[in-house]
PDB file of N, CA and C in Angstrom:
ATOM      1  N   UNK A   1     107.155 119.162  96.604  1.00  0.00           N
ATOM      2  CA  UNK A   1     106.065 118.610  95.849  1.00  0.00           C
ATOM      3  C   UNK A   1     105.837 117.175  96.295  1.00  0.00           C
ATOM      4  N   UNK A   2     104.464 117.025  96.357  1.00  0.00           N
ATOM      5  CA  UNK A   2     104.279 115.384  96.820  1.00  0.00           C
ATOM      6  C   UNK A   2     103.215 114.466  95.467  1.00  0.00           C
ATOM      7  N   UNK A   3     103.922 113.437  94.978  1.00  0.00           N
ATOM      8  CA  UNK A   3     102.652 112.682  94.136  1.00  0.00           C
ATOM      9  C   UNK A   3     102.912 111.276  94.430  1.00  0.00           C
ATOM     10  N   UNK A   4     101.808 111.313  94.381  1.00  0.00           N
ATOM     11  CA  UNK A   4     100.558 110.270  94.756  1.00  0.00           C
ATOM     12  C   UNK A   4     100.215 109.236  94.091  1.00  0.00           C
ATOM     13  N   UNK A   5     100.426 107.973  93.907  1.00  0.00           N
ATOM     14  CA  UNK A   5      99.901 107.424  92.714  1.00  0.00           C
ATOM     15  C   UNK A   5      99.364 105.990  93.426  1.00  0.00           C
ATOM     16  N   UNK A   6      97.929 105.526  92.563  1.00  0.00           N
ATOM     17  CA  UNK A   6      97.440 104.324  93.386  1.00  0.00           C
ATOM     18  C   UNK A   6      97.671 103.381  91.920  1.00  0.00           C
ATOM     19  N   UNK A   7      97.224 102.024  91.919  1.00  0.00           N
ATOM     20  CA  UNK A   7      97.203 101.277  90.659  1.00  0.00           C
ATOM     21  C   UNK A   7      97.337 101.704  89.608  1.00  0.00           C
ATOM     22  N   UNK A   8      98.124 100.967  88.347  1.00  0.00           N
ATOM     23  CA  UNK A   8      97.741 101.567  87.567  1.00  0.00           C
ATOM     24  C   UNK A   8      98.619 103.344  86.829  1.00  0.00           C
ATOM     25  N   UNK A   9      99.165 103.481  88.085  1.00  0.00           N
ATOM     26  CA  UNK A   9     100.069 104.474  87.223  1.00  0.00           C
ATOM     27  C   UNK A   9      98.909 105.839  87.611  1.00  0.00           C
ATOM     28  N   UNK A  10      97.738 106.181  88.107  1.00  0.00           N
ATOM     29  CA  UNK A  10      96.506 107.154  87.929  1.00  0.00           C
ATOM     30  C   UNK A  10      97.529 107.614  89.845  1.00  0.00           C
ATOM     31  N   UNK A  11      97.510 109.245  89.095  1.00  0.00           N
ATOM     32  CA  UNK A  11      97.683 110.023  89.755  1.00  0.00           C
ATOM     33  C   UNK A  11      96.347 110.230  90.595  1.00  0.00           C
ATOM     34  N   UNK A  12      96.345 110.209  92.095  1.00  0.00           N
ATOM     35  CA  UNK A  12      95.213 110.332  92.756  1.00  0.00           C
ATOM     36  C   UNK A  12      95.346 111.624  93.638  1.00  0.00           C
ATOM     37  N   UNK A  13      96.580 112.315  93.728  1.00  0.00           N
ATOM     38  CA  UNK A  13      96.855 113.579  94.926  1.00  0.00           C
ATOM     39  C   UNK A  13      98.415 113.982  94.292  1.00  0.00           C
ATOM     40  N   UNK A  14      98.428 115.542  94.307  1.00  0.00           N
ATOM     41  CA  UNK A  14      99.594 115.905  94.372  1.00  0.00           C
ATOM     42  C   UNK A  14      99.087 117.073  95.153  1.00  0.00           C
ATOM     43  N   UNK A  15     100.775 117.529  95.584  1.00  0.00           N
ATOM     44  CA  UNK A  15     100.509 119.350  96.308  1.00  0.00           C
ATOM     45  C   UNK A  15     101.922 119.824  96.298  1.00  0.00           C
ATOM     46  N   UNK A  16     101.938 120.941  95.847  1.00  0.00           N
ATOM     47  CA  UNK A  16     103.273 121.847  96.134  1.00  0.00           C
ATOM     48  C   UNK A  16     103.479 122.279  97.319  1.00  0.00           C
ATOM     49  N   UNK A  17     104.104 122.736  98.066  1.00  0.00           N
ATOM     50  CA  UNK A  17     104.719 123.145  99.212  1.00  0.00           C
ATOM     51  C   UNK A  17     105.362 124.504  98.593  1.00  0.00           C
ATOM     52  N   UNK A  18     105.157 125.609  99.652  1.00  0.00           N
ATOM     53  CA  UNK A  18     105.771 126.489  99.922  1.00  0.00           C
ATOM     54  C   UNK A  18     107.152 126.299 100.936  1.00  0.00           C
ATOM     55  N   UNK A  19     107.412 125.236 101.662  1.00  0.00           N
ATOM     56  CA  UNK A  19     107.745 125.171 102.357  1.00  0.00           C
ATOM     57  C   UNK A  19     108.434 123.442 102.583  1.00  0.00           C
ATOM     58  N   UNK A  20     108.906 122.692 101.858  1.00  0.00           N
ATOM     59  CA  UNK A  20     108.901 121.127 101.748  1.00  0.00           C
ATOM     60  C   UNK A  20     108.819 120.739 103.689  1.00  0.00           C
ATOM     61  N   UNK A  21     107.776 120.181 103.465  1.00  0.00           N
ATOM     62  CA  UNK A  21     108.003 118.565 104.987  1.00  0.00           C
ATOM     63  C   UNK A  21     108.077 118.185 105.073  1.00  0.00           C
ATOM     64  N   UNK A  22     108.808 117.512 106.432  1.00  0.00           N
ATOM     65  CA  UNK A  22     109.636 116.176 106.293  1.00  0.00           C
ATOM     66  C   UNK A  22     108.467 115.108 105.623  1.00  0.00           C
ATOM     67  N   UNK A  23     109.141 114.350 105.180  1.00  0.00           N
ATOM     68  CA  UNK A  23     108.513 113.233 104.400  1.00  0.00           C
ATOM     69  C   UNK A  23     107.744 112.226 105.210  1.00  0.00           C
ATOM     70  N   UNK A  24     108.065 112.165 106.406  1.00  0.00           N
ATOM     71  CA  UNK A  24     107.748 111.314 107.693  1.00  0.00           C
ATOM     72  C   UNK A  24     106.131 111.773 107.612  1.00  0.00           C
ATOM     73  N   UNK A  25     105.939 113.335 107.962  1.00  0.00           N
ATOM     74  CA  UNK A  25     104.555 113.842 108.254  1.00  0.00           C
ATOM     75  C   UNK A  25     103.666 113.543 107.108  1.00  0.00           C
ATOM     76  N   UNK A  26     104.142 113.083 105.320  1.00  0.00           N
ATOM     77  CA  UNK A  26     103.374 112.791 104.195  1.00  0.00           C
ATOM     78  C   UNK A  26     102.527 111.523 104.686  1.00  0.00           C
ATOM     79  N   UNK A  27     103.049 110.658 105.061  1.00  0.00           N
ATOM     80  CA  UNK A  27     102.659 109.065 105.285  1.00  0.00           C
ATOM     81  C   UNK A  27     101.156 108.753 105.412  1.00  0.00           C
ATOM     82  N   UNK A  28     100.698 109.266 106.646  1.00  0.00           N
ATOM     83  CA  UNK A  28      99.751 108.562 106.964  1.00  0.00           C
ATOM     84  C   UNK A  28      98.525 109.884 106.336  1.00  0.00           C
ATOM     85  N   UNK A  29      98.768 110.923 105.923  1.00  0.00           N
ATOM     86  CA  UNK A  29      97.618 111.802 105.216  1.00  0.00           C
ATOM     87  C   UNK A  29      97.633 111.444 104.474  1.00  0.00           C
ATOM     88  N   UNK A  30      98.663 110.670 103.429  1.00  0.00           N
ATOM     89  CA  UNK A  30      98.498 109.953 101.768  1.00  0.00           C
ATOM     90  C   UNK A  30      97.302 108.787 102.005  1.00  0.00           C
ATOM     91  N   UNK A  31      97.484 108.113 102.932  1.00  0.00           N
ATOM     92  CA  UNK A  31      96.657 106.943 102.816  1.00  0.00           C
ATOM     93  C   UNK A  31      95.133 107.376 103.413  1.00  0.00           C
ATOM     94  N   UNK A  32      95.113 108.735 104.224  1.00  0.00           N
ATOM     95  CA  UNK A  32      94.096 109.183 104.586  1.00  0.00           C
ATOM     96  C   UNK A  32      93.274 109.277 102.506  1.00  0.00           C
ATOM     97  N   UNK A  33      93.961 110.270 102.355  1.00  0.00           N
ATOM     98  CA  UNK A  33      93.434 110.744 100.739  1.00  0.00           C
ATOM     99  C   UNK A  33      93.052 109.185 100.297  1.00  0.00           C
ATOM    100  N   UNK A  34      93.916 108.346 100.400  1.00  0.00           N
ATOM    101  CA  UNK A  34      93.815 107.230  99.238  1.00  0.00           C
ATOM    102  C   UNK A  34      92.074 107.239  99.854  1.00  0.00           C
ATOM    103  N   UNK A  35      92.120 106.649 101.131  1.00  0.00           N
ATOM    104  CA  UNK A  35      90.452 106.186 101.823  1.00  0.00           C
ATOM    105  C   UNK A  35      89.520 107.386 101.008  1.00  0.00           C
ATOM    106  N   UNK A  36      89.827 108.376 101.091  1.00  0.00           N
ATOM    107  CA  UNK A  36      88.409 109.081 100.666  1.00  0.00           C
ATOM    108  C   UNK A  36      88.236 109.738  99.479  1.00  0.00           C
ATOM    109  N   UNK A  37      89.695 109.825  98.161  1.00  0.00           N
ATOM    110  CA  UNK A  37      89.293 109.465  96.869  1.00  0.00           C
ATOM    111  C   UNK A  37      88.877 107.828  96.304  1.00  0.00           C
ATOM    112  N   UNK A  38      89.066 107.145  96.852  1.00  0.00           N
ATOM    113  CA  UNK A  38      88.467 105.640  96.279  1.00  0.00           C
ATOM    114  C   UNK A  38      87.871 105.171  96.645  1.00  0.00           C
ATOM    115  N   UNK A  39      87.651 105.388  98.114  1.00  0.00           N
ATOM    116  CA  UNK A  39      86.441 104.485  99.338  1.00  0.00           C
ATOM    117  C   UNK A  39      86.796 103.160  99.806  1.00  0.00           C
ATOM    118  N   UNK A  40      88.380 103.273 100.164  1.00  0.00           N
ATOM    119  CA  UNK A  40      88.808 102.018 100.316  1.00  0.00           C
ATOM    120  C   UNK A  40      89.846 102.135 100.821  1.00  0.00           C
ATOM    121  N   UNK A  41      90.611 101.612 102.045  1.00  0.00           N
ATOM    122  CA  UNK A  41      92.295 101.223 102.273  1.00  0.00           C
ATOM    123  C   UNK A  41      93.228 100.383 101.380  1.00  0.00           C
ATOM    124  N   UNK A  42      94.685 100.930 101.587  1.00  0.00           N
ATOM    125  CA  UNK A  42      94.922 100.561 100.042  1.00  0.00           C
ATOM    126  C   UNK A  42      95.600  98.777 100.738  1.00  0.00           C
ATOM    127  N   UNK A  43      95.714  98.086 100.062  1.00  0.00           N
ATOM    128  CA  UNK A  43      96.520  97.177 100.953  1.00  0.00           C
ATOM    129  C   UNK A  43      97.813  97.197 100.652  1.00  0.00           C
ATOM    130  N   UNK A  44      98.638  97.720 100.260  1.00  0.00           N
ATOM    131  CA  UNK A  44      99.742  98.422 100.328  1.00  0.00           C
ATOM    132  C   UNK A  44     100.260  99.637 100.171  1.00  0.00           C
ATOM    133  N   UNK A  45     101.133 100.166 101.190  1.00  0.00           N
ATOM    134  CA  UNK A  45     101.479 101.599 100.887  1.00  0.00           C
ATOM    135  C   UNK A  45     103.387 101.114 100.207  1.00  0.00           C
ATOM    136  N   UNK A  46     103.456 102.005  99.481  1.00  0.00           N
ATOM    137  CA  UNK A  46     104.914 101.950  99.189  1.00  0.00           C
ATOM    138  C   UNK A  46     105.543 103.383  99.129  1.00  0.00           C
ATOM    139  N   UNK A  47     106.560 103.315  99.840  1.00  0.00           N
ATOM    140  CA  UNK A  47     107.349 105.030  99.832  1.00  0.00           C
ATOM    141  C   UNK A  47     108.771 104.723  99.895  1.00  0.00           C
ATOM    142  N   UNK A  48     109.928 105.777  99.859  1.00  0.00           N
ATOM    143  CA  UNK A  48     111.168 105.258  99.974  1.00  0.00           C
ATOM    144  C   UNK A  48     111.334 105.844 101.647  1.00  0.00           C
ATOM    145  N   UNK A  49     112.561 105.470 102.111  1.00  0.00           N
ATOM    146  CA  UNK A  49     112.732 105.495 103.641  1.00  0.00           C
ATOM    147  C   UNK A  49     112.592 106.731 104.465  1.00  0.00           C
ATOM    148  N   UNK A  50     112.515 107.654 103.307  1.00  0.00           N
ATOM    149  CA  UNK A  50     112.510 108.938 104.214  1.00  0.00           C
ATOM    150  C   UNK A  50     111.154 108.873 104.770  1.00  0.00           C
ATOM    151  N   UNK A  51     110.295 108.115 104.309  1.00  0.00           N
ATOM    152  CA  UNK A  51     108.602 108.595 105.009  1.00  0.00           C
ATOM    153  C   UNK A  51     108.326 107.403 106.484  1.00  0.00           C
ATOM    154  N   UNK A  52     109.721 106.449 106.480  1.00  0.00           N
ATOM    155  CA  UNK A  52     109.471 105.560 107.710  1.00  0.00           C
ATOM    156  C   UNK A  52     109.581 106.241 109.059  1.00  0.00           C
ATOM    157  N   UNK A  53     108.979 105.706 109.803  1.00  0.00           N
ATOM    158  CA  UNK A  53     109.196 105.821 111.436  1.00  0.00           C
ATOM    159  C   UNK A  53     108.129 104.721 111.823  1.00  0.00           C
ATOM    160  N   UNK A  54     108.391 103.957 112.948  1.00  0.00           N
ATOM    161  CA  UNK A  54     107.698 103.102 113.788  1.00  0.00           C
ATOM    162  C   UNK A  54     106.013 103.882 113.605  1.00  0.00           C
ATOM    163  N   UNK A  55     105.954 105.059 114.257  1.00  0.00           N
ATOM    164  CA  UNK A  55     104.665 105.371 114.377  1.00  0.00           C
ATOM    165  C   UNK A  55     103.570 105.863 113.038  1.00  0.00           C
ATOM    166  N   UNK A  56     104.451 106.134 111.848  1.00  0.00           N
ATOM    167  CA  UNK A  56     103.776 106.070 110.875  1.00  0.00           C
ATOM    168  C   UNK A  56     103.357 104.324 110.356  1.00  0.00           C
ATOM    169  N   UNK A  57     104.303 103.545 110.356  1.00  0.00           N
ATOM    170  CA  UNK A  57     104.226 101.905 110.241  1.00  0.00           C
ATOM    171  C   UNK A  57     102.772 101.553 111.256  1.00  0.00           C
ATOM    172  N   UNK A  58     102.878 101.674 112.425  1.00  0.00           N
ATOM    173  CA  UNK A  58     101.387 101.630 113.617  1.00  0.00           C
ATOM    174  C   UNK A  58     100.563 102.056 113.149  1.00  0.00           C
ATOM    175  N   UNK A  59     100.577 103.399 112.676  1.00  0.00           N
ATOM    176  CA  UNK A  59      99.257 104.476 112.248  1.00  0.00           C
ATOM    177  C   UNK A  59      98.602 103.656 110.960  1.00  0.00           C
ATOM    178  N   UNK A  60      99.747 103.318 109.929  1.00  0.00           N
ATOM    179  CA  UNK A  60      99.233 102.754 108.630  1.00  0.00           C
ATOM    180  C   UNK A  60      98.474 101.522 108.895  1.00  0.00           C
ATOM    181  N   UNK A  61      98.712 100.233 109.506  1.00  0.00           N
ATOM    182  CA  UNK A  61      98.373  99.155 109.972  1.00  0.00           C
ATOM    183  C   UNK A  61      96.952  99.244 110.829  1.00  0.00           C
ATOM    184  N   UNK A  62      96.783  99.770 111.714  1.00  0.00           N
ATOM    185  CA  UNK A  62      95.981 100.556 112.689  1.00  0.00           C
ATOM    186  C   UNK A  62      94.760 100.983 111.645  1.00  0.00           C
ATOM    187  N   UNK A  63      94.926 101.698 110.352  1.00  0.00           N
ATOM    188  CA  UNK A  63      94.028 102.133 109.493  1.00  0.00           C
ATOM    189  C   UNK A  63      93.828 101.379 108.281  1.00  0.00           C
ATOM    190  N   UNK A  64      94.226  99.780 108.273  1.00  0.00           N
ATOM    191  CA  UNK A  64      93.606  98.852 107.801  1.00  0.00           C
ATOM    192  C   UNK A  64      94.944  98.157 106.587  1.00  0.00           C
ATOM    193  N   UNK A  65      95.887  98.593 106.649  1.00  0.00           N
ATOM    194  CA  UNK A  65      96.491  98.770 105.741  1.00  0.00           C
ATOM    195  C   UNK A  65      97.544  97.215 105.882  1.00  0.00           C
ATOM    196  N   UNK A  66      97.730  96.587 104.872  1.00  0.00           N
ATOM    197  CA  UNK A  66      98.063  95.340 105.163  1.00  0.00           C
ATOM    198  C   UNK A  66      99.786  94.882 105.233  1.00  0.00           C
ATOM    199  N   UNK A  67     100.357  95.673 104.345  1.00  0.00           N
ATOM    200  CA  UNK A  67     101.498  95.793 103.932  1.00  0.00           C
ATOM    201  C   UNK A  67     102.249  96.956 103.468  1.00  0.00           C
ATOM    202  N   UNK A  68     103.071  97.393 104.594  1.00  0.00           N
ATOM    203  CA  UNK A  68     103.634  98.989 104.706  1.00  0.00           C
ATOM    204  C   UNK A  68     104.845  98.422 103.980  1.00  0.00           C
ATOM    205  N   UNK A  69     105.482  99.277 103.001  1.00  0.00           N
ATOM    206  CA  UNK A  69     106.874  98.471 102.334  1.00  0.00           C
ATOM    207  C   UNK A  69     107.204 100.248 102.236  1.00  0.00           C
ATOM    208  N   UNK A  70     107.758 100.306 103.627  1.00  0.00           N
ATOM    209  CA  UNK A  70     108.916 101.900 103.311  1.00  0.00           C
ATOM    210  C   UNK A  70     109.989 100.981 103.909  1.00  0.00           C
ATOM    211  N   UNK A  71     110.717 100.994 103.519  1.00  0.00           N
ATOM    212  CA  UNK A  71     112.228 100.835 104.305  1.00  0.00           C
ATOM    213  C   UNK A  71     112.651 101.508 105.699  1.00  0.00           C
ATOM    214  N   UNK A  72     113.110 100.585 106.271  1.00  0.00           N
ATOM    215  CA  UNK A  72     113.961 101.188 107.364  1.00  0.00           C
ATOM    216  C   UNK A  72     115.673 101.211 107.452  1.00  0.00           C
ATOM    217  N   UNK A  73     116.116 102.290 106.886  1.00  0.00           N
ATOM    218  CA  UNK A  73     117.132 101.898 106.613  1.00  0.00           C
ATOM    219  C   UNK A  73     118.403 101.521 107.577  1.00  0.00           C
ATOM    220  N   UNK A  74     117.881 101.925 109.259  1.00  0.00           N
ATOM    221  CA  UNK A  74     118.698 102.465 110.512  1.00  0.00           C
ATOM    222  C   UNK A  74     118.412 101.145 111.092  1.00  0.00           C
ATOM    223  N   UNK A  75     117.612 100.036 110.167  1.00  0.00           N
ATOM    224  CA  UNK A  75     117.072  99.332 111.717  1.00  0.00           C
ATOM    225  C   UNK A  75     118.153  98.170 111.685  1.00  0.00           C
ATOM    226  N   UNK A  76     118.206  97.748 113.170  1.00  0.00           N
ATOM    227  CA  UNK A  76     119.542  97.100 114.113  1.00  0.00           C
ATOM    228  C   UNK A  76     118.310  95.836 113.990  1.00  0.00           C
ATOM    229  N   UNK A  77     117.189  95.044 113.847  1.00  0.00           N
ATOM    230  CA  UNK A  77     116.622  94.295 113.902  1.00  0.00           C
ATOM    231  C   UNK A  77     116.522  93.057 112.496  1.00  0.00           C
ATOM    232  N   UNK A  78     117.343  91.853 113.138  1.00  0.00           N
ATOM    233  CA  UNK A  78     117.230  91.207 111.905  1.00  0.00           C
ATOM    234  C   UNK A  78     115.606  90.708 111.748  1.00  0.00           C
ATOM    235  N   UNK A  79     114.982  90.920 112.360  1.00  0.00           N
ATOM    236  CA  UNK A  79     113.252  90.426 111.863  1.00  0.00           C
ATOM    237  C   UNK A  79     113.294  91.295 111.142  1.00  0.00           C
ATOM    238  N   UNK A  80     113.185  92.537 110.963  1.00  0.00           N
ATOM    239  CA  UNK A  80     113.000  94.081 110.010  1.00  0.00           C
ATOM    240  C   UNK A  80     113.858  93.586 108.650  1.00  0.00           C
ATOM    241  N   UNK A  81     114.863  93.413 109.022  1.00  0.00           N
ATOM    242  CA  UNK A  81     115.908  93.192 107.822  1.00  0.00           C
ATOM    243  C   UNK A  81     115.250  91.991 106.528  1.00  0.00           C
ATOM    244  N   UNK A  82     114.542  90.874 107.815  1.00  0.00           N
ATOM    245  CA  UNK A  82     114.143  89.566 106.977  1.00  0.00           C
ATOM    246  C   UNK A  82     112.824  90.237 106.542  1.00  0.00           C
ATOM    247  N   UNK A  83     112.363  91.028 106.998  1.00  0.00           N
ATOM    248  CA  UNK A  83     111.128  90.907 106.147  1.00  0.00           C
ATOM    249  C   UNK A  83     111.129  92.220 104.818  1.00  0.00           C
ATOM    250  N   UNK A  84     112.485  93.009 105.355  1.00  0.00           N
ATOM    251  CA  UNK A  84     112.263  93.899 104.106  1.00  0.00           C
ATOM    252  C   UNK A  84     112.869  92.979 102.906  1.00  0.00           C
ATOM    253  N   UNK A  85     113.549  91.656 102.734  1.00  0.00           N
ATOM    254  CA  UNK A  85     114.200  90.988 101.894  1.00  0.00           C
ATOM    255  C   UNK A  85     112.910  90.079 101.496  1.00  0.00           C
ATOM    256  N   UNK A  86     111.798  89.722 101.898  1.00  0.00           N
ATOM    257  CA  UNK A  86     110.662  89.216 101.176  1.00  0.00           C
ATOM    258  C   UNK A  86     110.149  89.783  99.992  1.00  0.00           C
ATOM    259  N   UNK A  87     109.711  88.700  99.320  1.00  0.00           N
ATOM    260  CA  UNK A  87     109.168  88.919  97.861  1.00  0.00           C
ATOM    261  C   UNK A  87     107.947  90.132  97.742  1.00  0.00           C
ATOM    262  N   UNK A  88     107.508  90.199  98.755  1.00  0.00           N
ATOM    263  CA  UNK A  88     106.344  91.132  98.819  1.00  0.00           C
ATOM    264  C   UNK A  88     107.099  92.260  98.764  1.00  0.00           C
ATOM    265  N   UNK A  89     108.053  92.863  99.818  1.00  0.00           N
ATOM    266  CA  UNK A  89     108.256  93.895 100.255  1.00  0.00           C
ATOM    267  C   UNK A  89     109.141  94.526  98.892  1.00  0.00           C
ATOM    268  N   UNK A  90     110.371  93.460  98.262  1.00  0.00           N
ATOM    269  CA  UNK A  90     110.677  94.393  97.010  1.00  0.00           C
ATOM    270  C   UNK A  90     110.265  94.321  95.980  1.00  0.00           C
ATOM    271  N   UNK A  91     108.681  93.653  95.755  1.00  0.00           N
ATOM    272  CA  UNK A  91     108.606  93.869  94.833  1.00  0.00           C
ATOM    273  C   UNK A  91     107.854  95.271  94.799  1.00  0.00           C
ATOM    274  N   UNK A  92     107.042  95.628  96.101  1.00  0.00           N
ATOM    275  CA  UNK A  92     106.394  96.752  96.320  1.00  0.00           C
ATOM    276  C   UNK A  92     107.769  97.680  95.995  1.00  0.00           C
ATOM    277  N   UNK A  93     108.510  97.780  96.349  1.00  0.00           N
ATOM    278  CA  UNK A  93     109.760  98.905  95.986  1.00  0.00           C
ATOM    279  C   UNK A  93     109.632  98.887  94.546  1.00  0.00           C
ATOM    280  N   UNK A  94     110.187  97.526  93.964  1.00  0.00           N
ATOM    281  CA  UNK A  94     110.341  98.168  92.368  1.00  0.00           C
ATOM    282  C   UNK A  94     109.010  98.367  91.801  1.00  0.00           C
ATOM    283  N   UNK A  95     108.251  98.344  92.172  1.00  0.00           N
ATOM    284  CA  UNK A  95     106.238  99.445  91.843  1.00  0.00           C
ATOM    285  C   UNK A  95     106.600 100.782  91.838  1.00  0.00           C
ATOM    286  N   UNK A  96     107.408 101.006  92.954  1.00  0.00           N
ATOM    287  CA  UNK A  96     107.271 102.602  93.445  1.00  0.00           C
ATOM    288  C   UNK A  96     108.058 102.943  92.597  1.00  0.00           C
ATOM    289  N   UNK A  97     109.271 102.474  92.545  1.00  0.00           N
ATOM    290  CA  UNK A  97     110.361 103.197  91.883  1.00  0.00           C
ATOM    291  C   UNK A  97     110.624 103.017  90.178  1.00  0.00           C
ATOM    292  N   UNK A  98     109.027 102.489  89.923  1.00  0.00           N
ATOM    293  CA  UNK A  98     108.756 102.353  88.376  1.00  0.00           C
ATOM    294  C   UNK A  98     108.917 101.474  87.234  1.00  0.00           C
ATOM    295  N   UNK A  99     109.494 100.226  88.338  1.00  0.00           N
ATOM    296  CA  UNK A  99     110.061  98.887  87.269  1.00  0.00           C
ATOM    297  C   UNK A  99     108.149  98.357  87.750  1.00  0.00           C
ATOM    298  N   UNK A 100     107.462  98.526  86.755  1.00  0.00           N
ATOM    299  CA  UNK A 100     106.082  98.030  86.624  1.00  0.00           C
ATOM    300  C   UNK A 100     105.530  97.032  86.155  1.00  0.00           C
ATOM    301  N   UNK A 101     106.522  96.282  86.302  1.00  0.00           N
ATOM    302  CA  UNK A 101     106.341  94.952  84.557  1.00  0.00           C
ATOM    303  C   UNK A 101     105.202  93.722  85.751  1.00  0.00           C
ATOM    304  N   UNK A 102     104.538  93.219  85.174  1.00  0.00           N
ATOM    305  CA  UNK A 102     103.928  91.679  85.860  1.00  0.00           C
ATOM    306  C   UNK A 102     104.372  91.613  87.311  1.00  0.00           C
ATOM    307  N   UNK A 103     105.722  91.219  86.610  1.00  0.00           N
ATOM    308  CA  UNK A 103     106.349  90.641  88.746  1.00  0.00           C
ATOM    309  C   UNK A 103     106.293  91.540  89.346  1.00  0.00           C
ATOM    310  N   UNK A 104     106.474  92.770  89.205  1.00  0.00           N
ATOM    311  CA  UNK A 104     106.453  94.119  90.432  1.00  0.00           C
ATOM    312  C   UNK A 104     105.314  94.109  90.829  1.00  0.00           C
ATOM    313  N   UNK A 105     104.376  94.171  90.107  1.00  0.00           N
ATOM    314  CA  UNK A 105     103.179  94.525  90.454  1.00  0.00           C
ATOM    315  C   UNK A 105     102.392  93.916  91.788  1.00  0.00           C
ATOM    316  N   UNK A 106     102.174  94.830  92.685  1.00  0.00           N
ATOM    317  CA  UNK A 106     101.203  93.942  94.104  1.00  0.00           C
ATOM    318  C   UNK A 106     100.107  93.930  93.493  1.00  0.00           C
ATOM    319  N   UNK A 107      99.295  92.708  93.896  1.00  0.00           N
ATOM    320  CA  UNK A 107      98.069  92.773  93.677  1.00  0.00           C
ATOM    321  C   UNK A 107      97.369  93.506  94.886  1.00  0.00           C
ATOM    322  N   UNK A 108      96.206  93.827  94.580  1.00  0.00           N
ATOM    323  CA  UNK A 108      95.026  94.666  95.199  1.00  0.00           C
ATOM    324  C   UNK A 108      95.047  96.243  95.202  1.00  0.00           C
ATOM    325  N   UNK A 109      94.678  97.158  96.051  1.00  0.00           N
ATOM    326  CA  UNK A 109      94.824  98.365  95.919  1.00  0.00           C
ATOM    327  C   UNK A 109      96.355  98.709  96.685  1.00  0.00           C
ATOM    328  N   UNK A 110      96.813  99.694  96.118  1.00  0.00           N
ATOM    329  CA  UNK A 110      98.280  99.824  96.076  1.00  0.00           C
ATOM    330  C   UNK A 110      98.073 101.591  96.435  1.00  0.00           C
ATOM    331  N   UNK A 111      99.346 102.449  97.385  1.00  0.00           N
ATOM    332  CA  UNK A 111      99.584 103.912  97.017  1.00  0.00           C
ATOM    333  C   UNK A 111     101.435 103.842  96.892  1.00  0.00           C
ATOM    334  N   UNK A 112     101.100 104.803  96.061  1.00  0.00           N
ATOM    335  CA  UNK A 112     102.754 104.879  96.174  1.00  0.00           C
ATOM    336  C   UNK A 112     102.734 106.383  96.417  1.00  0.00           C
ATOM    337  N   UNK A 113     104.172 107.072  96.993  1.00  0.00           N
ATOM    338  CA  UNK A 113     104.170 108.104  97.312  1.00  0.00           C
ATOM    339  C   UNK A 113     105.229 108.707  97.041  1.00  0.00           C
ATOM    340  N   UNK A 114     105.653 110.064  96.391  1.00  0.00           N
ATOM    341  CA  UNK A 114     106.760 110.406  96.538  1.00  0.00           C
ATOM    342  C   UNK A 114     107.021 112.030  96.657  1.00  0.00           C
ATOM    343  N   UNK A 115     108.308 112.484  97.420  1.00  0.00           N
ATOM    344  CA  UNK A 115     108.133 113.849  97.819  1.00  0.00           C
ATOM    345  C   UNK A 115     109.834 114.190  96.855  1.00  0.00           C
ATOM    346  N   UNK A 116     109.849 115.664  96.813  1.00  0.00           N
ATOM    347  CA  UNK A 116     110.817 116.120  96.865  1.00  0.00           C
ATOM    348  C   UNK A 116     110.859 117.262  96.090  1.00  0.00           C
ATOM    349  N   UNK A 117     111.948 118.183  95.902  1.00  0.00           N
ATOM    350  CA  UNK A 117     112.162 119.530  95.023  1.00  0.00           C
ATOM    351  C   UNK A 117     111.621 119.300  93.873  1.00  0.00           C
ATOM    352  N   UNK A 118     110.948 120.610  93.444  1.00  0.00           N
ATOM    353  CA  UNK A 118     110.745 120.949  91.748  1.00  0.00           C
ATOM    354  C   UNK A 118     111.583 120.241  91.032  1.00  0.00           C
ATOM    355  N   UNK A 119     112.946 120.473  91.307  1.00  0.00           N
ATOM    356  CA  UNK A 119     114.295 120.037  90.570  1.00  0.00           C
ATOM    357  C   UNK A 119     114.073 119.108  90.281  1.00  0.00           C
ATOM    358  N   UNK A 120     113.951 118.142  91.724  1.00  0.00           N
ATOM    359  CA  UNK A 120     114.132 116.486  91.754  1.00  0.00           C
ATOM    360  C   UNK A 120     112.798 115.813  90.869  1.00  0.00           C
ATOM    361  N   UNK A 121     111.973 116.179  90.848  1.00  0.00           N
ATOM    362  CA  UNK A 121     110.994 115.971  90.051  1.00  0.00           C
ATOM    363  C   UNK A 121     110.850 115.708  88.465  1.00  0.00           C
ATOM    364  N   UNK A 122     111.321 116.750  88.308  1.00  0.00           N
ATOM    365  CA  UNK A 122     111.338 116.931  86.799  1.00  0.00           C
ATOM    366  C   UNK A 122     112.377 116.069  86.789  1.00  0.00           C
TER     367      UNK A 122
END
């Protein structure tokens, strides 16, 4: 199951799977949806690390997107490291992962994304 959520907490996309995919391939079709339910790029995407790879990070940026905050959790690069420790980047994490109060909150248009089992869901 994948949901979707832009500002605001408003569910904008979900979908069940017969079949779960890797989380990597969710990335850049979420932000596709975000563009053509709202009419707009979001300026931040937020996901947890399973949806990173270099070429989803390119693809997102590339399609207007200002601030990708998935984690990399493998990366050997202290630039990567310093910038996932910026104020921007966790506060976009605690958005996603539901601490919503004032300080979490990014300003502008925001997606957050998340995949996993029926189980894990509920």
């Amino acid at each position: 199951m994948k949901l979707q959520e832009a500002e605001n907490q408003i569910v904008i996309d979900y979908e069940v799977y017969d079949q779960r995919p890797s989380d990597s391939d969710l990335l850049v079709p979420a932000i596709e949806t975000h563009q053509e339910m709202l009419g707009r790029t979001p300026h931040l995407v937020a996901a947890d690390a399973a949806f990173y790879s270099a070429k989803n990070e390119a693809a997102a940026k590339a399609k207007g997107v200002k601030r990708v905050c998935v984690p990399n959790r493998s990366t050997k690069s202290a630039e990567r490291k310093r910038e996932q420790k910026k104020r921007w980047f966790r506060n976009g994490q605690k958005w996603r992962t539901g601490a919503r109060d004032a300080s979490a909150s990014p300003s502008g248009d925001t997606v957050s994304i998340a995949a996993g089992t029926k189980a894990r869901m509920e």
